[in-house]
C-alpha atoms as a PDB file:
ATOM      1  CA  UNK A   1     -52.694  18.341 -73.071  1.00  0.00           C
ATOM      2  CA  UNK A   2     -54.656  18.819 -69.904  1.00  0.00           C
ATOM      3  CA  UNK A   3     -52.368  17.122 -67.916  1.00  0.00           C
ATOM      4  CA  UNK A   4     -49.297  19.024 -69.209  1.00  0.00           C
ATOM      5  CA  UNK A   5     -50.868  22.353 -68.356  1.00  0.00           C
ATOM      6  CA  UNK A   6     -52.007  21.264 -65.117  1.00  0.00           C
ATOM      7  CA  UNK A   7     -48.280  20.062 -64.100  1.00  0.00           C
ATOM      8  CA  UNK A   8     -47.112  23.846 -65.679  1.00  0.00           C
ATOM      9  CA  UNK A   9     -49.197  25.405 -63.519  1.00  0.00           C
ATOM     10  CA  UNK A  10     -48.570  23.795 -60.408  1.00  0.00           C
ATOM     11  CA  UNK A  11     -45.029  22.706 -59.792  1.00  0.00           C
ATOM     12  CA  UNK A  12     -44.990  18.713 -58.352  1.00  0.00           C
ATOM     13  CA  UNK A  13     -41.653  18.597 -57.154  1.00  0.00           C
ATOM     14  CA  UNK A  14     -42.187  21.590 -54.624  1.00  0.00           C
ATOM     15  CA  UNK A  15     -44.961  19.714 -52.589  1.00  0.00           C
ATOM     16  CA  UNK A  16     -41.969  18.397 -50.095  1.00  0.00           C
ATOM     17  CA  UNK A  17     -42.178  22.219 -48.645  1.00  0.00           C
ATOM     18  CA  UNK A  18     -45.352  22.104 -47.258  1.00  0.00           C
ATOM     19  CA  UNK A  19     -45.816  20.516 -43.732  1.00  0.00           C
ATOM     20  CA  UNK A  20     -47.983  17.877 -44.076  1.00  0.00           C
ATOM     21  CA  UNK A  21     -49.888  18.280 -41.065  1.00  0.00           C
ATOM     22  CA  UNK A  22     -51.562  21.022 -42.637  1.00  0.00           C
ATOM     23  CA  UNK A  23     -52.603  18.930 -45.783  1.00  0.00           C
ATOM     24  CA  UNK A  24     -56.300  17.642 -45.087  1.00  0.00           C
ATOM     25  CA  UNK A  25     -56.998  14.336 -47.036  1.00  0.00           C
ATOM     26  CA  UNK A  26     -60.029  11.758 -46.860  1.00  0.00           C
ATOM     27  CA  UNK A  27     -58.655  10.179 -43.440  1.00  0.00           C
ATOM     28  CA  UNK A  28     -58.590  13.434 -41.975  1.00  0.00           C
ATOM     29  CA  UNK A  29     -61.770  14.646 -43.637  1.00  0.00           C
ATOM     30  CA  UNK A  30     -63.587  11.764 -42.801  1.00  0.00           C
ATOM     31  CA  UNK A  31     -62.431   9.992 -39.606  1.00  0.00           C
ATOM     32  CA  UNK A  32     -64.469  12.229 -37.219  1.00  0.00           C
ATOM     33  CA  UNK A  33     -67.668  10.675 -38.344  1.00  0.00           C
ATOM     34  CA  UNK A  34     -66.098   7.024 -39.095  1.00  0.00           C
ATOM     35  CA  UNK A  35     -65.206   7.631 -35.097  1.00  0.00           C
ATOM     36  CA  UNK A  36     -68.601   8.602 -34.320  1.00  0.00           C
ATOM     37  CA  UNK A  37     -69.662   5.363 -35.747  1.00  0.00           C
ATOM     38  CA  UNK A  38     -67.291   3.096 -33.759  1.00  0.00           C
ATOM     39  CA  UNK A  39     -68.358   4.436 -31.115  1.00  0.00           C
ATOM     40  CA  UNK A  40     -71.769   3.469 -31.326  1.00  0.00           C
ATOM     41  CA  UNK A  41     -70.416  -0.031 -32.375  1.00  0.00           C
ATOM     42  CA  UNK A  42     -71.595  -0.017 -35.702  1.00  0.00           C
ATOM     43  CA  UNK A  43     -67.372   0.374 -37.066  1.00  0.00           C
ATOM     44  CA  UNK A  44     -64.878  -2.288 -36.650  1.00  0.00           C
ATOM     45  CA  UNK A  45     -61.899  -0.244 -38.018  1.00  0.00           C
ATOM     46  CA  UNK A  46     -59.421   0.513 -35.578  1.00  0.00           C
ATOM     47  CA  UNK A  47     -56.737   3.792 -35.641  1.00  0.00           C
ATOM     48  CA  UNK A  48     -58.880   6.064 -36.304  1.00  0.00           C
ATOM     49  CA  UNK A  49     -57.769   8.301 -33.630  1.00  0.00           C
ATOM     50  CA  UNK A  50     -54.861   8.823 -35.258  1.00  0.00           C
ATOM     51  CA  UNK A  51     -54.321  11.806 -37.335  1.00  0.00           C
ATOM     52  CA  UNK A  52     -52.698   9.561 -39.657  1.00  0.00           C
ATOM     53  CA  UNK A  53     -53.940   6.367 -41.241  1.00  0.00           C
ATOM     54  CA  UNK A  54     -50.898   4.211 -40.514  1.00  0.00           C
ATOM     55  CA  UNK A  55     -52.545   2.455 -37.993  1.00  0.00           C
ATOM     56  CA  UNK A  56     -55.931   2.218 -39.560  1.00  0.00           C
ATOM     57  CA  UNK A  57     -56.736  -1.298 -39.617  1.00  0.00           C
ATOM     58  CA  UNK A  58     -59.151  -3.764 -39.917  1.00  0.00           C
ATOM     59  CA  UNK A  59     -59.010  -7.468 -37.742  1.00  0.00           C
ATOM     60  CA  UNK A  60     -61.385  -9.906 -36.452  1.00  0.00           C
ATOM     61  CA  UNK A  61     -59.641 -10.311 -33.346  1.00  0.00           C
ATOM     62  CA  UNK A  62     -60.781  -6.896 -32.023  1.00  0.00           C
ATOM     63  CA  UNK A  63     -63.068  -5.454 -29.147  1.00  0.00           C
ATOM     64  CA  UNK A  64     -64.525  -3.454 -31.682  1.00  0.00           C
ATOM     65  CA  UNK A  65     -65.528  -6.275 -33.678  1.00  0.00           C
ATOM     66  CA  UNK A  66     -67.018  -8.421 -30.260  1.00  0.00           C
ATOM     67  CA  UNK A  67     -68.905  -4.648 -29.975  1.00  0.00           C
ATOM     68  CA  UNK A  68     -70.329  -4.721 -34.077  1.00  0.00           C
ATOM     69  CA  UNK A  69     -71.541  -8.188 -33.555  1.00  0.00           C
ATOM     70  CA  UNK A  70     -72.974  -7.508 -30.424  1.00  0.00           C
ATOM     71  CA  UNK A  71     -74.602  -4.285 -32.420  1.00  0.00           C
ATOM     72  CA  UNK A  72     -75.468  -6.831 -35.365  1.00  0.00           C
ATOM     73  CA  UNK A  73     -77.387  -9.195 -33.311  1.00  0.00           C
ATOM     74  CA  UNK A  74     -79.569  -6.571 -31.747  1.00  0.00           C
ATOM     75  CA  UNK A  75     -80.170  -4.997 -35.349  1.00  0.00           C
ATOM     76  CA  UNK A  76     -81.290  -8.821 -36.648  1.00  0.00           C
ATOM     77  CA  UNK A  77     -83.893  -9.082 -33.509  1.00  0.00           C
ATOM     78  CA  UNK A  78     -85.640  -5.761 -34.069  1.00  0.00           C
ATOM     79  CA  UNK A  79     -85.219  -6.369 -37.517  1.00  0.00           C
ATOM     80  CA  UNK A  80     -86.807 -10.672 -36.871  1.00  0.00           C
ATOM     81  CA  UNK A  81     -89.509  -8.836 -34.737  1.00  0.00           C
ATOM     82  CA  UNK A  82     -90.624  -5.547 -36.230  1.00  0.00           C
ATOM     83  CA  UNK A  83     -91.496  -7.861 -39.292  1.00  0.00           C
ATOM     84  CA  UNK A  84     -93.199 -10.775 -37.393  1.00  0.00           C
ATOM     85  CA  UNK A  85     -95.195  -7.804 -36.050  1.00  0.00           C
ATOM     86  CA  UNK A  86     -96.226  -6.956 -39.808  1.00  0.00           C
ATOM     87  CA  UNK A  87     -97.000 -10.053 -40.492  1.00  0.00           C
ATOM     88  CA  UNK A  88     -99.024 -11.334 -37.354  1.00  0.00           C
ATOM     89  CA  UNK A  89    -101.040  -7.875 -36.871  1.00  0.00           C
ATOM     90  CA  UNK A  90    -101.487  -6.585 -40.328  1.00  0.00           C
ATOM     91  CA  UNK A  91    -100.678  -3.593 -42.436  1.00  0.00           C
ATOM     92  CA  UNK A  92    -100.750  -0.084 -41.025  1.00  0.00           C
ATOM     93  CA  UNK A  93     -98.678   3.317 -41.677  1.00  0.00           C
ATOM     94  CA  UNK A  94     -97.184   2.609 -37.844  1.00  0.00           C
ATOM     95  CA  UNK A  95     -96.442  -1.116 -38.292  1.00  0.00           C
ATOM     96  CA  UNK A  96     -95.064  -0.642 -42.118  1.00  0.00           C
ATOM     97  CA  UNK A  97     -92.920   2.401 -40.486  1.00  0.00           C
ATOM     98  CA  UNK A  98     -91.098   0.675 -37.869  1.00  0.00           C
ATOM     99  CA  UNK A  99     -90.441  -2.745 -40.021  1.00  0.00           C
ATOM    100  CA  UNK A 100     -88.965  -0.284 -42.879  1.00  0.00           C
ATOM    101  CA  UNK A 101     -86.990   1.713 -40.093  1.00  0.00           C
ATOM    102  CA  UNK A 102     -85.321  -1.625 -38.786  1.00  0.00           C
ATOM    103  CA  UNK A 103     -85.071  -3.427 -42.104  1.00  0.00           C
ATOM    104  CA  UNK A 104     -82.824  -0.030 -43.248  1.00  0.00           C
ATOM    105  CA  UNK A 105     -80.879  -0.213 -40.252  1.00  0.00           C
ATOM    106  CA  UNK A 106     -79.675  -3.865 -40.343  1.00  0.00           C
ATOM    107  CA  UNK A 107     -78.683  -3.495 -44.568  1.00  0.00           C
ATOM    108  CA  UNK A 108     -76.851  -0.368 -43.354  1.00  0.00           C
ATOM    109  CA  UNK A 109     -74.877  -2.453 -40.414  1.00  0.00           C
ATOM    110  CA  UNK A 110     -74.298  -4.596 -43.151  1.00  0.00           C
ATOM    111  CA  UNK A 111     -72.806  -1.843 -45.238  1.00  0.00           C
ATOM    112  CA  UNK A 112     -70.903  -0.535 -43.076  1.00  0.00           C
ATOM    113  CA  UNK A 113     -69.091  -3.842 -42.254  1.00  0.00           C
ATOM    114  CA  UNK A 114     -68.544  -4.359 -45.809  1.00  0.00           C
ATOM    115  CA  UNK A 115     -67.010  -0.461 -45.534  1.00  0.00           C
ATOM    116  CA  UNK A 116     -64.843  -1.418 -42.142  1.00  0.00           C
ATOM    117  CA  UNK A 117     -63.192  -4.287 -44.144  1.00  0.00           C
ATOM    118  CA  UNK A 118     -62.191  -2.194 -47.544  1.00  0.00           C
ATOM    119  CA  UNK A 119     -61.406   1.365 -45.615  1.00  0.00           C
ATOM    120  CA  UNK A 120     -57.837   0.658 -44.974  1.00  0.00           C
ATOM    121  CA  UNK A 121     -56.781  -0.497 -48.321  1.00  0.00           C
ATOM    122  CA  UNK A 122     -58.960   2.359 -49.648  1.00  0.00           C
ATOM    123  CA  UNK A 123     -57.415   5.476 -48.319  1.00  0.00           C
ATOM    124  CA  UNK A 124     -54.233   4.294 -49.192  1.00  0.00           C
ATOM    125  CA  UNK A 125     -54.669   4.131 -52.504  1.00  0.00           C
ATOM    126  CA  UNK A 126     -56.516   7.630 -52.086  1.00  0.00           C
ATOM    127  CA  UNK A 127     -53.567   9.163 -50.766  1.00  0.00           C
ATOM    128  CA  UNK A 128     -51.149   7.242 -53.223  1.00  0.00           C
ATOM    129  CA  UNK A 129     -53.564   9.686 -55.511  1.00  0.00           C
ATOM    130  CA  UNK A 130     -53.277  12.650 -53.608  1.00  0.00           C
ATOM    131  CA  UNK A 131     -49.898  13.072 -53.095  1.00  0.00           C
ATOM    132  CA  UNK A 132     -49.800  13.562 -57.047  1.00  0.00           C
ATOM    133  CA  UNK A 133     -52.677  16.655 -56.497  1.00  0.00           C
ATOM    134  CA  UNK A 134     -52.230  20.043 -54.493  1.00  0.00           C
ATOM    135  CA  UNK A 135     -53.146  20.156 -50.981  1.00  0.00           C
ATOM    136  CA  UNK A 136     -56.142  21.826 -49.210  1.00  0.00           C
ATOM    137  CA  UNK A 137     -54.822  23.853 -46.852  1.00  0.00           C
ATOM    138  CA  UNK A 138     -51.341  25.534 -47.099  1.00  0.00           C
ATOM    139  CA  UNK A 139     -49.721  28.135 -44.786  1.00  0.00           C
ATOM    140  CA  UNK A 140     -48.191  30.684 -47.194  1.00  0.00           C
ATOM    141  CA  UNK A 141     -45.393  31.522 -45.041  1.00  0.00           C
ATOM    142  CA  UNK A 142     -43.730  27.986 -45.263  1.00  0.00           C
ATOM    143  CA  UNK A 143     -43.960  28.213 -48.719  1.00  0.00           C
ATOM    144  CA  UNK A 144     -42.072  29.641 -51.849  1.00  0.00           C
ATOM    145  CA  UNK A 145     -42.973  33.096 -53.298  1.00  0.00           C
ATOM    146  CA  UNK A 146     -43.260  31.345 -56.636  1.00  0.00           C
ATOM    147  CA  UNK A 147     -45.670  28.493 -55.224  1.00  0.00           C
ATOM    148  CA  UNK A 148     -47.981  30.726 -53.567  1.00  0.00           C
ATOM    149  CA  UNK A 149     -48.256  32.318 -56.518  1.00  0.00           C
ATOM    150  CA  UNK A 150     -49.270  29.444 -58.542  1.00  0.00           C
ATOM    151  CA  UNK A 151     -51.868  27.498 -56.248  1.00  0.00           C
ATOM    152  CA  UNK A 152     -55.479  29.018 -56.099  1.00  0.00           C
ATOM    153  CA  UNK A 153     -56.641  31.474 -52.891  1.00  0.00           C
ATOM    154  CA  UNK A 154     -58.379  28.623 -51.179  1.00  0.00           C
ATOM    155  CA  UNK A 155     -58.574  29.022 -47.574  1.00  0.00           C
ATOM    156  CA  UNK A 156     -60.558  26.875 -46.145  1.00  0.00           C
ATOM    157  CA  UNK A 157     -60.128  23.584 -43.607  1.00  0.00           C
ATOM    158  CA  UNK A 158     -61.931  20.496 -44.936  1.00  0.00           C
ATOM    159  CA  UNK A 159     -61.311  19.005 -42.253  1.00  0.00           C
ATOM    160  CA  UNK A 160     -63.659  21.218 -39.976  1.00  0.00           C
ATOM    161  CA  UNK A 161     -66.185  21.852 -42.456  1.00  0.00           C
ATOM    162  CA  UNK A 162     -66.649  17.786 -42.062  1.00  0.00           C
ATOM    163  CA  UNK A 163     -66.553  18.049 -38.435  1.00  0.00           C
ATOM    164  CA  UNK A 164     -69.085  20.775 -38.394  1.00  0.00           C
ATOM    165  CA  UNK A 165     -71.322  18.987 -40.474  1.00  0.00           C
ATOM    166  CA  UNK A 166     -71.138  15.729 -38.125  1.00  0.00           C
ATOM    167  CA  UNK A 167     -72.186  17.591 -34.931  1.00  0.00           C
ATOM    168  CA  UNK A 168     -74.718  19.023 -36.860  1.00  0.00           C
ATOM    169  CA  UNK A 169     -76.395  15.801 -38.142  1.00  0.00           C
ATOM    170  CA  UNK A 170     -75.503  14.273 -35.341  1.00  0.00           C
ATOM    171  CA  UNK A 171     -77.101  17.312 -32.546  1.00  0.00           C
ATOM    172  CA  UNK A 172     -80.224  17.295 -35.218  1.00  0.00           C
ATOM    173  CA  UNK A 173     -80.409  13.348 -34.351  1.00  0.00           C
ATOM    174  CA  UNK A 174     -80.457  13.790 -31.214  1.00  0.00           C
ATOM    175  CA  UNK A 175     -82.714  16.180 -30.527  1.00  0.00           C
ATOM    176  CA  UNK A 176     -85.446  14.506 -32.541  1.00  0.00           C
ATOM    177  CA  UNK A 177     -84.733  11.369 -30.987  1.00  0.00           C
ATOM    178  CA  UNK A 178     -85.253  13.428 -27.158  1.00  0.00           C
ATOM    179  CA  UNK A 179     -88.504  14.546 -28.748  1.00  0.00           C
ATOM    180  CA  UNK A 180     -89.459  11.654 -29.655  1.00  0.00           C
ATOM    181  CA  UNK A 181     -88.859  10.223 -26.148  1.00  0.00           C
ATOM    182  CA  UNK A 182     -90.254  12.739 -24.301  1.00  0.00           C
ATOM    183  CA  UNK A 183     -93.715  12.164 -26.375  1.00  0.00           C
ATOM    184  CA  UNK A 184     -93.374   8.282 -25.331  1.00  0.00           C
ATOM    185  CA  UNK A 185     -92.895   9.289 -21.729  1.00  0.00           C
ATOM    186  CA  UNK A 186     -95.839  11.468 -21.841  1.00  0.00           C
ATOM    187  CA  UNK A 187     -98.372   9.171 -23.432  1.00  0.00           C
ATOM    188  CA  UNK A 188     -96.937   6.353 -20.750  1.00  0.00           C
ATOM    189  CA  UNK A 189     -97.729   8.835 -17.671  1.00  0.00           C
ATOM    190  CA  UNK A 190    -100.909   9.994 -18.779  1.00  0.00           C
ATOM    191  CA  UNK A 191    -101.777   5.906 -18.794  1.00  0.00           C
ATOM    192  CA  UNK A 192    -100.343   5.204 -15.756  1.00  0.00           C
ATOM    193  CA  UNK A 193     -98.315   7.567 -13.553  1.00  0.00           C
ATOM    194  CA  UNK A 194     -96.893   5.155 -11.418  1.00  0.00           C
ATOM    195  CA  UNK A 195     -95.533   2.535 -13.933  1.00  0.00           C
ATOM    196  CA  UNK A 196     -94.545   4.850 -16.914  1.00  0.00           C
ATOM    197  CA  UNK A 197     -91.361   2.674 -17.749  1.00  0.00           C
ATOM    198  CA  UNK A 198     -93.373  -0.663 -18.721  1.00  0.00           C
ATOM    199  CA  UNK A 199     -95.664   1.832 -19.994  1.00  0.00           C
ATOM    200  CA  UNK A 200     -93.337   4.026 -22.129  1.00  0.00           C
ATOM    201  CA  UNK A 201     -91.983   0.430 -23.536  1.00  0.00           C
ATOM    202  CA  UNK A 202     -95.141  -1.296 -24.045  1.00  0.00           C
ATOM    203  CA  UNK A 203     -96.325   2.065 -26.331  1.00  0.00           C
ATOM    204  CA  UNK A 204     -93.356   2.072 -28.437  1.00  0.00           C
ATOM    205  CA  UNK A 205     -92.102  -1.264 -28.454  1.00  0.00           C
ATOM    206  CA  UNK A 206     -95.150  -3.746 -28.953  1.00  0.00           C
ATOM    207  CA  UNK A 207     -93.759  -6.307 -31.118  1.00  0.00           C
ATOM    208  CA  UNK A 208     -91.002  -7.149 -28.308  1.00  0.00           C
ATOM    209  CA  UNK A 209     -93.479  -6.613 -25.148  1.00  0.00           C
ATOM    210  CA  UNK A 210     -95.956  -8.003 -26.115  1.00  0.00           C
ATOM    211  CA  UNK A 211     -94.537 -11.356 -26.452  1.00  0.00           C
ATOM    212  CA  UNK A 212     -92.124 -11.454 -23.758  1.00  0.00           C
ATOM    213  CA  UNK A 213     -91.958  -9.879 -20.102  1.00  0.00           C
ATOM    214  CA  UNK A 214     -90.897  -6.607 -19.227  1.00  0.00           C
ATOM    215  CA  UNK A 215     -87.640  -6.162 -17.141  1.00  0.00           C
ATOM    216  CA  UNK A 216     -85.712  -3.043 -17.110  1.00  0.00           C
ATOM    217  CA  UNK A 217     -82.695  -4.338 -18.421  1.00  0.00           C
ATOM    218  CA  UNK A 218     -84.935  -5.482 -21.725  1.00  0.00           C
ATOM    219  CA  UNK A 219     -86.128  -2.108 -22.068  1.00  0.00           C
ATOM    220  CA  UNK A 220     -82.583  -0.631 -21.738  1.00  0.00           C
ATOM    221  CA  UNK A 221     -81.166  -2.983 -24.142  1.00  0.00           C
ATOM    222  CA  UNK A 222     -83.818  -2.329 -26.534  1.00  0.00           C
ATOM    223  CA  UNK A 223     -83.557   1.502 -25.917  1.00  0.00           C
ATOM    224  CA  UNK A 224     -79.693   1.024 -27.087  1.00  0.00           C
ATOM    225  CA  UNK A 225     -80.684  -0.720 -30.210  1.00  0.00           C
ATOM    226  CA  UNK A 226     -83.501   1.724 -31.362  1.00  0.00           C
ATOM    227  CA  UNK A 227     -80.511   4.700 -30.794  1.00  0.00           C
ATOM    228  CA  UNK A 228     -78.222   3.038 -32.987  1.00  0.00           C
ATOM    229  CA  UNK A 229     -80.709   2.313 -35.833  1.00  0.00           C
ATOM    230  CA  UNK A 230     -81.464   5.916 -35.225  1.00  0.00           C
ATOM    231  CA  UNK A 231     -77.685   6.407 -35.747  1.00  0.00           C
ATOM    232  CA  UNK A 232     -77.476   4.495 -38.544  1.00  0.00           C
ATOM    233  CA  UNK A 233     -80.452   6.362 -40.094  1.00  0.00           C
ATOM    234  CA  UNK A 234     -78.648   9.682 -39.941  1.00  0.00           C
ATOM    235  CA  UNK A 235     -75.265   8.410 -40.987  1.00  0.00           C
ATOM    236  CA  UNK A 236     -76.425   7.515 -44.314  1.00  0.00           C
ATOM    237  CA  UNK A 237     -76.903  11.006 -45.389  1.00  0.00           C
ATOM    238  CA  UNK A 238     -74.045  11.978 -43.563  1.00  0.00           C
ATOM    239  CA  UNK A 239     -71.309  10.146 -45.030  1.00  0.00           C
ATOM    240  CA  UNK A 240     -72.403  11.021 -48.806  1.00  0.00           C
ATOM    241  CA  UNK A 241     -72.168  14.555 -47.769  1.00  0.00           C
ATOM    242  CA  UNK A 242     -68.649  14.501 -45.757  1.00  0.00           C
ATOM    243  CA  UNK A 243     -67.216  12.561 -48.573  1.00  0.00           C
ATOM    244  CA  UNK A 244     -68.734  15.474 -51.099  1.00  0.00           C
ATOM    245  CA  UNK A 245     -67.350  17.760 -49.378  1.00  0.00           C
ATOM    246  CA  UNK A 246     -64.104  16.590 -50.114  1.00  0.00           C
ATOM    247  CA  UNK A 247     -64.883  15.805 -53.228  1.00  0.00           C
ATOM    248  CA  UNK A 248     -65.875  19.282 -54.193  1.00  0.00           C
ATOM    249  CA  UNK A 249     -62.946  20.790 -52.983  1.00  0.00           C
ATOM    250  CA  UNK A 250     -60.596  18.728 -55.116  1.00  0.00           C
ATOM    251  CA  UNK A 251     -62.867  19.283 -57.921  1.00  0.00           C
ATOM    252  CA  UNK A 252     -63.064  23.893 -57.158  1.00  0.00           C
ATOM    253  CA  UNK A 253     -59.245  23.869 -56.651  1.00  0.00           C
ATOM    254  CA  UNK A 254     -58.765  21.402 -60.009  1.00  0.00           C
ATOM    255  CA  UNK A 255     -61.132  23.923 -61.859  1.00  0.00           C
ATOM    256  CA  UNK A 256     -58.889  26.933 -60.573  1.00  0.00           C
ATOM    257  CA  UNK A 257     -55.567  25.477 -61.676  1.00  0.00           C
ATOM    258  CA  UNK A 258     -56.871  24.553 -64.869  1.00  0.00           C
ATOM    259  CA  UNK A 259     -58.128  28.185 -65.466  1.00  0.00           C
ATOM    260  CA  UNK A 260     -54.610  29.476 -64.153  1.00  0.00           C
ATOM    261  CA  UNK A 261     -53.491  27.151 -66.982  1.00  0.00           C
ATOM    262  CA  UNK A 262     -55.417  27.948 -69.552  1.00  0.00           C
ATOM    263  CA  UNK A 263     -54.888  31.584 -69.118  1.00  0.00           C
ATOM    264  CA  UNK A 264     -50.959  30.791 -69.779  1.00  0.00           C
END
């Protein structure tokens, strides 16, 4: 019954009118952040560039893969020594903290390969689904007189809204990160102005230097890893609330249609 008055409300067979750049679906809701996270190296999906996902694919014989396993193996060492750390020096809030932090980060690398390898097949079936529902966005002057009659006053681009809500995460990430840098820095140079690298590294990063030798090229290396499980940290949260956000649109311009229908 539900699905007869849905259909009567909106007409099916006059989707071929709208341009379908303008309709926003999961790839184009979501590829902005899945980009953010190839970037970093923590993605292996390639096309995600393109506005469409006909190119969105997944293959071992990628750079982006040699990039992810690169990113894996530096997650498994923090991971390898922020717990040998536990272990050899005892519990503390600070010790506990940073083998939690990198234990999180390597399951979510994890995830996300697991992610990487489904995402194609995925969002094709998703669209297979939503080119049976009514779009996002429309412009009402390529359309009908009797279609923009019948689909709900929604106006708004999901599309941004995701992107909006990535740089915000993302800027919020940042920042504290910076912070939490600059506090490092300043605890180093108070030690020792005139070796506040080794110092800076030392503070933050016992369970490595400790153990082994400090060289700037460690430290940088190690810097990398640390942003991406701070990357990694954010991007939890942020891909549950991309994908509800287009989840909740589907689900306001459903409940409108249905009301249209139930009003007939």
């Amino acid at each position: 019954m539900t699905s007869k008055l849905f259909l009567k409300t909106f007409n099916m067979a006059a989707r071929h009118r709208l341009d379908k750049r303008e309709i926003c679906g999961l790839h184009a809701t979501i590829r902005g952040t899945l980009f953010c996270s190839r970037v970093m190296g923590l993605l292996p999906v390639s096309g995600l560039t393109c506005p469409t996902s006909r190119r969105l694919r997944f293959t071992f014989r990628s750079p982006y893969t040699v990039l992810y396993v690169a990113s894996l193996f530096g997650q498994l060492l923090m991971f390898v020594m922020t717990f040998c750390w536990l272990m050899m020096n005892g519990i503390s809030l600070a010790n506990i903290t940073n083998s939690v932090f990198y234990t999180s980060s390597l399951i979510s690398s994890l995830i996300l390969l697991h992610i990487g390898r489904c995402w194609p097949s995925l969002v094709a079936r998703v669209e297979t689904l939503e080119h049976e529902l009514p779009p996002f966005h429309r412009n009402v002057g390529s359309m009908s007189n009797t279609l923009e009659r019948e689909l709900p006053p929604f106006h708004r681009n999901v599309g941004s809204m995701s992107n909006v809500t990535t740089i915000f995460i993302l800027t919020a990430a940042i920042v504290e990160h910076l912070l939490s840098v600059f506090y490092g820095l300043k605890v180093a140079c108070a030690c020792d102005s005139n070796n506040v690298a080794e110092n800076y590294f030392r503070f933050n990063m016992p369970w490595i230097f400790d153990y082994t030798p400090f060289t700037i090229w460690k430290g940088a290396l190690s810097e990398v890893f640390n942003i991406q499980s701070t990357f990694v940290w954010s991007l939890n949260d942020l891909l549950i609330m991309v994908i509800s956000i287009y989840l909740t649109e589907h689900l306001l311009i459903h409940n409108e249609l249905l009301k249209k229908a139930v009003e007939q």
